[in-house]
Protein backbone atom coordinates (compact mmCIF):
# COMPACT_ATOMS: atom_id res chain seq x y z
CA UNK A 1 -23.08 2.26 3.22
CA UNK A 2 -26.91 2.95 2.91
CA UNK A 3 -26.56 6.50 3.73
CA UNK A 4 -23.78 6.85 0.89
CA UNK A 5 -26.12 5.70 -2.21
CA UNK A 6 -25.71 3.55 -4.56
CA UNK A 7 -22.94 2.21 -6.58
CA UNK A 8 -20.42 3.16 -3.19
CA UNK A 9 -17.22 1.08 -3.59
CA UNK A 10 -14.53 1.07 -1.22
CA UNK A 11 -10.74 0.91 -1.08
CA UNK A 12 -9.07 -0.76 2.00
CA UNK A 13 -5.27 -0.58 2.93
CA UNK A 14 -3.33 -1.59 5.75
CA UNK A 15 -0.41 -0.53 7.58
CA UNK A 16 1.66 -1.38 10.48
CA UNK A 17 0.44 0.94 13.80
CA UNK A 18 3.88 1.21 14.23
CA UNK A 19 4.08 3.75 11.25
CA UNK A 20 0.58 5.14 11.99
CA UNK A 21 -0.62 7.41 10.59
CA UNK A 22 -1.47 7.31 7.05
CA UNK A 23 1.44 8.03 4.66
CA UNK A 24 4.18 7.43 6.76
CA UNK A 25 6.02 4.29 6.61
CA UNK A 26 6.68 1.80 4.00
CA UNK A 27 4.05 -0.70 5.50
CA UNK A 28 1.33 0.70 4.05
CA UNK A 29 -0.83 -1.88 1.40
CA UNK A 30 -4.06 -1.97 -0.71
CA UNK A 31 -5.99 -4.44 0.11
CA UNK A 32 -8.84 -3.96 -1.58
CA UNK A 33 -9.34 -1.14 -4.58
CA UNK A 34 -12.60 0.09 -5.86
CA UNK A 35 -14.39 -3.11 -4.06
CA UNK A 36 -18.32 -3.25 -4.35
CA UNK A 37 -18.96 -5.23 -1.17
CA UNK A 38 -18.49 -4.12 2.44
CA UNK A 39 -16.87 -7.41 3.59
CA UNK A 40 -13.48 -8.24 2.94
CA UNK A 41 -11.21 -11.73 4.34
CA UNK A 42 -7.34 -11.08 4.82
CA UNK A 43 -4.78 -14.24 6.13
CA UNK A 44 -2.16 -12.02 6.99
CA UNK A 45 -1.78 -11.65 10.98
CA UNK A 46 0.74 -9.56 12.41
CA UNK A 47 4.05 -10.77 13.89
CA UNK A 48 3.90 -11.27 17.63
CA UNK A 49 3.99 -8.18 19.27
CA UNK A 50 3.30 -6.16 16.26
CA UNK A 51 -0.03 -4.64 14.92
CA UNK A 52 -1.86 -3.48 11.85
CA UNK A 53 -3.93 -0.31 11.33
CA UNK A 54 -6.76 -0.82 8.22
CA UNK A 55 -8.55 2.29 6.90
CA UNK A 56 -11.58 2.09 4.80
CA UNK A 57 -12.72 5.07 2.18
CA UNK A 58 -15.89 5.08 0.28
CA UNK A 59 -16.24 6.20 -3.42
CA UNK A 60 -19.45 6.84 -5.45
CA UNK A 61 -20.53 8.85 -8.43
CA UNK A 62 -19.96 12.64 -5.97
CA UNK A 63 -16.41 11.87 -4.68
CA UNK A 64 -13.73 9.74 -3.10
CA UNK A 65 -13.32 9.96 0.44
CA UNK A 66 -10.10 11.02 2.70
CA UNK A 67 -7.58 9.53 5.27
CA UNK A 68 -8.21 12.00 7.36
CA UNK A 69 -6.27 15.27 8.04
CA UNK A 70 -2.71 16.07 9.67
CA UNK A 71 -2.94 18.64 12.78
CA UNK A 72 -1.79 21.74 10.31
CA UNK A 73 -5.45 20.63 8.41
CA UNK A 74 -3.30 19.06 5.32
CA UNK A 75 -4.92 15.80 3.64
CA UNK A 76 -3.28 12.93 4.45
CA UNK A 77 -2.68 10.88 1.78
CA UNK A 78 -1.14 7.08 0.64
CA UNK A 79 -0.28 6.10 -2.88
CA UNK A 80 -1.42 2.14 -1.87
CA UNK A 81 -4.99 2.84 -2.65
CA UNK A 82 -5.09 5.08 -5.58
């Protein structure tokens, strides 16, 4: 976060790792959108034997940042976190 300057805010979703990666099941939630703080408290916990994946992205004044990229190079990309 310090390297990223100021006014970074961050989006946060979650998804179950058994539909890992990003964009691929119907798990997938925002937690947090545009959030200012780098902290974030969830209740949820995962059914036994089960598993969630989170994925952070910053966002300042220059851009918003990815979920990565698929094998071919393509963006991958969620509509939780817009």
């Amino acid at each position: 976060a310090l390297q990223a300057g100021p006014g970074t805010n961050y989006d946060v979703m979650r998804g179950s790792a058994a539909e890992f990666p990003v964009g691929s099941g119907g798990s997938e939630v925002c937690l947090a959108n545009n959030a200012p703080g780098t902290t974030l408290s969830t209740a949820a916990d995962p059914l036994a034997g089960e598993s969630f994946y989170y994925l952070v992205r910053g966002r300042n004044v220059c851009a918003v940042g990815k979920y990565g990229r698929q094998s071919d190079g393509a963006p991958r990309v969620s509509s939780v976190c817009p």
